[in-house]
C-alpha atoms as a PDB file:
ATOM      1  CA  UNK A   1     125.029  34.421  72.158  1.00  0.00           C
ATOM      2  CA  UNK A   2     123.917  32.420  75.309  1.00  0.00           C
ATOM      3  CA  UNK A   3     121.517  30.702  73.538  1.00  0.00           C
ATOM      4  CA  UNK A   4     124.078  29.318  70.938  1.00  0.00           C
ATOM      5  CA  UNK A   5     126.414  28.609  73.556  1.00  0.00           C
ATOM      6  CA  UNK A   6     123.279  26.827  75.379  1.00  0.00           C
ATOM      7  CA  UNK A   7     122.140  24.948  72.628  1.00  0.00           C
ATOM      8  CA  UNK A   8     126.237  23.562  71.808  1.00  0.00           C
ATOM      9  CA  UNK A   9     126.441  22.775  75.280  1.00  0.00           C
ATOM     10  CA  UNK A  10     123.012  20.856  75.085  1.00  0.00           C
ATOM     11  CA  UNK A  11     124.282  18.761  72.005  1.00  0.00           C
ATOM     12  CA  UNK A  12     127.700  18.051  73.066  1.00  0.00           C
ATOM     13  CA  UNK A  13     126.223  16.810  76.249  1.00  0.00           C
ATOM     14  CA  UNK A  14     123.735  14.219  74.541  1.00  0.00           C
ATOM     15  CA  UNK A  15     125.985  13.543  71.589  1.00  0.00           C
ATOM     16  CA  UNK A  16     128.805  12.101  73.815  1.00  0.00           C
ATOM     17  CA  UNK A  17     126.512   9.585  75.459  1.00  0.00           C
ATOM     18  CA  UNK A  18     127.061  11.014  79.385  1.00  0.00           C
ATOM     19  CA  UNK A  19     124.283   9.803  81.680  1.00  0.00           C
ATOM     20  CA  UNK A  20     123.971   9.123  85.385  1.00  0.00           C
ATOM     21  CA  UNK A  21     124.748   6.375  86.837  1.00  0.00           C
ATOM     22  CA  UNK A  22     122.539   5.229  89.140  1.00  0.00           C
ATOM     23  CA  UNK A  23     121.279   2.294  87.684  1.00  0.00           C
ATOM     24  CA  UNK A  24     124.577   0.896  88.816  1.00  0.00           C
ATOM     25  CA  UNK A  25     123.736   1.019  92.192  1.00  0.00           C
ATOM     26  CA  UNK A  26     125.212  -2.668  93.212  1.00  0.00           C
ATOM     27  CA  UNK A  27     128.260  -4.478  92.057  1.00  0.00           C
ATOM     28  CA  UNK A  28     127.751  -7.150  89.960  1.00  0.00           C
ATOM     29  CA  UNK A  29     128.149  -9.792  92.612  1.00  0.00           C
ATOM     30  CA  UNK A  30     124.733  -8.575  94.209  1.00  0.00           C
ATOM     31  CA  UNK A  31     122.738  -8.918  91.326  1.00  0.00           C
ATOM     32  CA  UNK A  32     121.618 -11.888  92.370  1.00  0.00           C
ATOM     33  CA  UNK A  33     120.629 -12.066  95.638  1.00  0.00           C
ATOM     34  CA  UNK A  34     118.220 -13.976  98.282  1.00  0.00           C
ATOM     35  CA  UNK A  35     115.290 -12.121  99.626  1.00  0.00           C
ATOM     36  CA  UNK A  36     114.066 -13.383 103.352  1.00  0.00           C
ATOM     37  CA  UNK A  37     111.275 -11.633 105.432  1.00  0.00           C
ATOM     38  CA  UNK A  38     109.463 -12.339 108.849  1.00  0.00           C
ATOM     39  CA  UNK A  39     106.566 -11.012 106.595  1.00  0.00           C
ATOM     40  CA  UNK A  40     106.635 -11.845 103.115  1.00  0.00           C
ATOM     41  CA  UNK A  41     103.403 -10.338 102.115  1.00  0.00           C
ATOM     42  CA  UNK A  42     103.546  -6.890 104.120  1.00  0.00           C
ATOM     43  CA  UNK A  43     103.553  -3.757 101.873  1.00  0.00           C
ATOM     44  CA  UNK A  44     107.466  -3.118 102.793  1.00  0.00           C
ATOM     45  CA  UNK A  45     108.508  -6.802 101.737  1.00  0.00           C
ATOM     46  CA  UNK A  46     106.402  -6.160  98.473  1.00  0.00           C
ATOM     47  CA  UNK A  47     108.116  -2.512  97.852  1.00  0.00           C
ATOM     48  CA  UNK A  48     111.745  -3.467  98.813  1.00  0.00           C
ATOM     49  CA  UNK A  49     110.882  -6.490  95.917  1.00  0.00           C
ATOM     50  CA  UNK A  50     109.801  -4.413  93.529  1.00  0.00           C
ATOM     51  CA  UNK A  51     112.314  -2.178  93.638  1.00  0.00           C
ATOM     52  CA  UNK A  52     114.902  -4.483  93.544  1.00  0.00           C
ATOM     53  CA  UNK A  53     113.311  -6.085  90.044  1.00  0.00           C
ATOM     54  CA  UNK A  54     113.370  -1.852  89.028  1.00  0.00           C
ATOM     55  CA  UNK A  55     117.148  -2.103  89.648  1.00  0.00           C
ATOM     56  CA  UNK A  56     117.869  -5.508  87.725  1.00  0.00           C
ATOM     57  CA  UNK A  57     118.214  -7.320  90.885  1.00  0.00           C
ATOM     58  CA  UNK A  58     117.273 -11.473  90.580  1.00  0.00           C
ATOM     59  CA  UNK A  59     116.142 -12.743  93.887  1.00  0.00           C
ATOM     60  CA  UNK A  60     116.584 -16.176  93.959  1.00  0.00           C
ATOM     61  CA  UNK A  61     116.107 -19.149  96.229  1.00  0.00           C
ATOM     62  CA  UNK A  62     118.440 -18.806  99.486  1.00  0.00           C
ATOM     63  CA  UNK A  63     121.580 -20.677  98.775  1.00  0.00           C
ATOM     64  CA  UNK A  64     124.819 -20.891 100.276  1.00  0.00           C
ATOM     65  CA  UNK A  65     126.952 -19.357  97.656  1.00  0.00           C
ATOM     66  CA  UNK A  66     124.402 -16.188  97.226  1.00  0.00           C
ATOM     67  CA  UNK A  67     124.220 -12.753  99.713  1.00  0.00           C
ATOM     68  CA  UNK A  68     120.957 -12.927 101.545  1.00  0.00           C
ATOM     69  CA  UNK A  69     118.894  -9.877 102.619  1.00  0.00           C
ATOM     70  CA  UNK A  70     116.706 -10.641 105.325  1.00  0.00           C
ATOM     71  CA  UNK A  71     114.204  -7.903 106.463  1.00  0.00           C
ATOM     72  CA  UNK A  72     113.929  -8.646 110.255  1.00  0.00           C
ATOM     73  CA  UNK A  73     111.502  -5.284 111.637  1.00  0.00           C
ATOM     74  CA  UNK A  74     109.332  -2.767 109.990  1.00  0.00           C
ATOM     75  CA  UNK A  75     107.836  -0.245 112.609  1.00  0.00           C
ATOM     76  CA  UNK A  76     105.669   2.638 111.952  1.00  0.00           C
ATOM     77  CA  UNK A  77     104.887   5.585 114.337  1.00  0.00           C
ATOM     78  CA  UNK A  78     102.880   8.865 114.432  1.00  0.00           C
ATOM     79  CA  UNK A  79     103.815  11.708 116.890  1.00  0.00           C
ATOM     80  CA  UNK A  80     101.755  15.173 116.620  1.00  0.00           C
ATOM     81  CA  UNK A  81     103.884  17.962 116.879  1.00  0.00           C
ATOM     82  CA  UNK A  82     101.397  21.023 117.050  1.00  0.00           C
ATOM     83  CA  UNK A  83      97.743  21.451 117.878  1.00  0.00           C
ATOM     84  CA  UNK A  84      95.034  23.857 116.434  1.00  0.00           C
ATOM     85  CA  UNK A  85      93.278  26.113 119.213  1.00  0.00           C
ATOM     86  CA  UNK A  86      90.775  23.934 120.025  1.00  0.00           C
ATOM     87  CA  UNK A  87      93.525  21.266 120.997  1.00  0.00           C
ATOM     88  CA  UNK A  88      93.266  19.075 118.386  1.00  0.00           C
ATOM     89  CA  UNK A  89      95.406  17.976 116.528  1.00  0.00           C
ATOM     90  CA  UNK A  90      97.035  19.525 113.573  1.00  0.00           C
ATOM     91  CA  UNK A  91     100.242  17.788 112.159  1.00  0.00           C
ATOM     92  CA  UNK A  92     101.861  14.740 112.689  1.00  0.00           C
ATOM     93  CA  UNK A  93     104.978  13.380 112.403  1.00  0.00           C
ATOM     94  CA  UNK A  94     105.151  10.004 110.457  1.00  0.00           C
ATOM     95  CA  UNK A  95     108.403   7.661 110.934  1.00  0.00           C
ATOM     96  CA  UNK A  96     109.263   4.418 109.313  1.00  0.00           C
ATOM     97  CA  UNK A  97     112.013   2.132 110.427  1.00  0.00           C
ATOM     98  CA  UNK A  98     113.494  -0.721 109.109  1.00  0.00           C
ATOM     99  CA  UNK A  99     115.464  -3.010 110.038  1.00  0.00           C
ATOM    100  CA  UNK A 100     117.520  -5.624 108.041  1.00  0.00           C
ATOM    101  CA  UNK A 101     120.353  -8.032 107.461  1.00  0.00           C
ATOM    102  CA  UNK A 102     122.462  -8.657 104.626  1.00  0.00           C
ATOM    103  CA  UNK A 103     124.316 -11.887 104.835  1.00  0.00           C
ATOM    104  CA  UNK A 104     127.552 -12.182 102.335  1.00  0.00           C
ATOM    105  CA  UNK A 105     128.766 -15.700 101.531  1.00  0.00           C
ATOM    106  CA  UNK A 106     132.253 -15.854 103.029  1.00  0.00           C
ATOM    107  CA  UNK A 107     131.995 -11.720 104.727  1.00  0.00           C
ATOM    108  CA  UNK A 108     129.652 -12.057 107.465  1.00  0.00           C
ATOM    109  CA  UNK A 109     126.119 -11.135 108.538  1.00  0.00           C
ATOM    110  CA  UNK A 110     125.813  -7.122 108.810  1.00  0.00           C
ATOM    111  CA  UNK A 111     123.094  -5.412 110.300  1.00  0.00           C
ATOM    112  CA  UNK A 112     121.745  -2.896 108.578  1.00  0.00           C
ATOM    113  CA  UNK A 113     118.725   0.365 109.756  1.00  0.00           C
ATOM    114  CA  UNK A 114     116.863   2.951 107.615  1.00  0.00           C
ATOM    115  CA  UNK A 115     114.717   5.648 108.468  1.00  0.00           C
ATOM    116  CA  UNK A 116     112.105   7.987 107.111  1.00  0.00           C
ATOM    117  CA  UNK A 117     110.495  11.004 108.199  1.00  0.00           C
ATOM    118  CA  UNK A 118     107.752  12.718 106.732  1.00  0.00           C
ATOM    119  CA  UNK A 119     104.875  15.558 107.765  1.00  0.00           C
ATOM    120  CA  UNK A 120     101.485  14.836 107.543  1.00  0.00           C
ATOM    121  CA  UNK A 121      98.184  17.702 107.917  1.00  0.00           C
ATOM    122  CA  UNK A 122      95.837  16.079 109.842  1.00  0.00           C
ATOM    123  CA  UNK A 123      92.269  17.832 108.727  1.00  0.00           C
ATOM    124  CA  UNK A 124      89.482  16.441 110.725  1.00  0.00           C
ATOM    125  CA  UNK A 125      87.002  17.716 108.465  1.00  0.00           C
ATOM    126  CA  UNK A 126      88.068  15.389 105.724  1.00  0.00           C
ATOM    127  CA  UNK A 127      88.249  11.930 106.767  1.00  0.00           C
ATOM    128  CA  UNK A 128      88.371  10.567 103.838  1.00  0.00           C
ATOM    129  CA  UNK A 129      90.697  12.474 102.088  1.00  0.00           C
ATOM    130  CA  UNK A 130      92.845  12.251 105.262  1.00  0.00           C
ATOM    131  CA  UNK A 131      93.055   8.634 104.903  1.00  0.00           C
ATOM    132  CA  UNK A 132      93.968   8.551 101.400  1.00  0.00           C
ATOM    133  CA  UNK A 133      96.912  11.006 101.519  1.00  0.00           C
ATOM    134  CA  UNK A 134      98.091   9.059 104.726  1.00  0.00           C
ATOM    135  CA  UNK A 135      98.157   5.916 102.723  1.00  0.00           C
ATOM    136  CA  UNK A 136     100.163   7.980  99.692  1.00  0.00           C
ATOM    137  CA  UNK A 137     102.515   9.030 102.266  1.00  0.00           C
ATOM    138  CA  UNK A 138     103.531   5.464 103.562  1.00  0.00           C
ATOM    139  CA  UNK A 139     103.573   4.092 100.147  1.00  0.00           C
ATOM    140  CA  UNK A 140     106.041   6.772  99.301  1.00  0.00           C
ATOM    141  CA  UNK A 141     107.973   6.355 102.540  1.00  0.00           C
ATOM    142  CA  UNK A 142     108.209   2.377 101.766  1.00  0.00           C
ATOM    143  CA  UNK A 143     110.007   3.302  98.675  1.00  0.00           C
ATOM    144  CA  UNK A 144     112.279   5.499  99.858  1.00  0.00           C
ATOM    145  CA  UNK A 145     113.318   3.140 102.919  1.00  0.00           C
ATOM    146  CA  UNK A 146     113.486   0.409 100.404  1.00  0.00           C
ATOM    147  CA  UNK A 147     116.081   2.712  98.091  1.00  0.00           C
ATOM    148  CA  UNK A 148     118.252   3.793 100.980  1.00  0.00           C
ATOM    149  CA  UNK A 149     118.254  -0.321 102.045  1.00  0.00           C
ATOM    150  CA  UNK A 150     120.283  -0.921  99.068  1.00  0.00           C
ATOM    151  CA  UNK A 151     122.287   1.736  98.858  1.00  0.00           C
ATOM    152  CA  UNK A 152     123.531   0.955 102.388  1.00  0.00           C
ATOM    153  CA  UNK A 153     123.698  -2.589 101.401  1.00  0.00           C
ATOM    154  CA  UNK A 154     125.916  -1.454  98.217  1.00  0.00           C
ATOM    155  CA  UNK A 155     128.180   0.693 100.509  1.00  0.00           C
ATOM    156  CA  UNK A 156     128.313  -2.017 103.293  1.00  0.00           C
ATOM    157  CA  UNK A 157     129.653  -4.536 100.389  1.00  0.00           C
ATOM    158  CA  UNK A 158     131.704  -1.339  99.035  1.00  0.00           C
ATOM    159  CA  UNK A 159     133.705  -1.282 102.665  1.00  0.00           C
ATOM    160  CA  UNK A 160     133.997  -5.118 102.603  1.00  0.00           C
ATOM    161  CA  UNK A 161     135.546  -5.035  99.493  1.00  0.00           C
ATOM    162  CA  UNK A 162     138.229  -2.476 100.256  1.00  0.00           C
ATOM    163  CA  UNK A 163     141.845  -4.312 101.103  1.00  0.00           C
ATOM    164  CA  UNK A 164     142.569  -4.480 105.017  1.00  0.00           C
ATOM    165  CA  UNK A 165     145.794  -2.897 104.331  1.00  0.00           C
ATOM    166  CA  UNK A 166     143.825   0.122 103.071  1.00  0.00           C
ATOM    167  CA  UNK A 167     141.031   0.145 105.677  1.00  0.00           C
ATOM    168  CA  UNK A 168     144.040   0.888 108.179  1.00  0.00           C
ATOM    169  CA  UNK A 169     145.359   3.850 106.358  1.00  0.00           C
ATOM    170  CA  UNK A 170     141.863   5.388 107.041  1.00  0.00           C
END
């Protein structure tokens, strides 16, 4: 019986065309958008592009009529937070902040900070192999600081757009 029930569910659920939403992420008046950097060739200028194309973002040439995102800082930082017994070191703590500004035509310049925490096991014995997951890590911590950039652009336009007759109510 919980199969059947399963399997209905199942069918209903892909017959009625439901899916997430999440390639809505920004409204449609920051689909097309500017892209500045003090960098423009670092790895987190060349993630936070990419993932905008993944997201049906245009970036376009600044203009004054068109939002601007300008990514101002990327800094990187390693802390080790415990030791083996022979006082070397065991794990580290890997950070990644960003720092950026989204400029709306007629709104305002906002500024706007991400960051990202991950764990890394430092093995001495495997240099190599040490270096290579390190790299994996950052690559994967550039993508998510790039995907939490625009959703906190999306909810910075989000508050923007909201009446100031409601924003007092809050």
């Amino acid at each position: 019986m919980f199969k059947w029930l399963s399997l209905i569910f199942i069918l209903c659920l892909s017959a009625c065309g439901w899916q997430f939403k999440n390639s809505e992420l920004l409204p449609a008046e920051l689909r097309v958008l500017s892209f500045d950097s003090a960098d423009p060739y670092s790895d987190m200028s060349r993630v936070l592009r990419e993932q905008m194309e993944l997201n049906g973002i245009q970036t376009v040439a600044k203009s004054d009529g068109v939002a601007n995102i300008r990514l101002n800082a990327v800094a990187s930082d390693a802390r080790v937070v415990s030791v083996f017994k022979q006082a070397r070191e065991a794990e580290k703590v890997l950070s990644l902040t960003v720092n950026a500004t989204v400029t709306i035509p007629n709104k305002g310049s906002y500024p706007v900070e991400t960051s990202v925490y991950r764990t890394f096991f430092d093995d001495s014995r495997a240099a190599l192999a040490k270096s290579n997951e390190s790299e994996s890590i950052m690559k994967q911590m550039y993508q998510q600081a790039s995907w939490q950039l625009l959703i906190k652009i999306s909810s910075v336009y989000k508050t923007l757009a909201v009446s100031p007759e409601k924003q007092s109510v809050k």
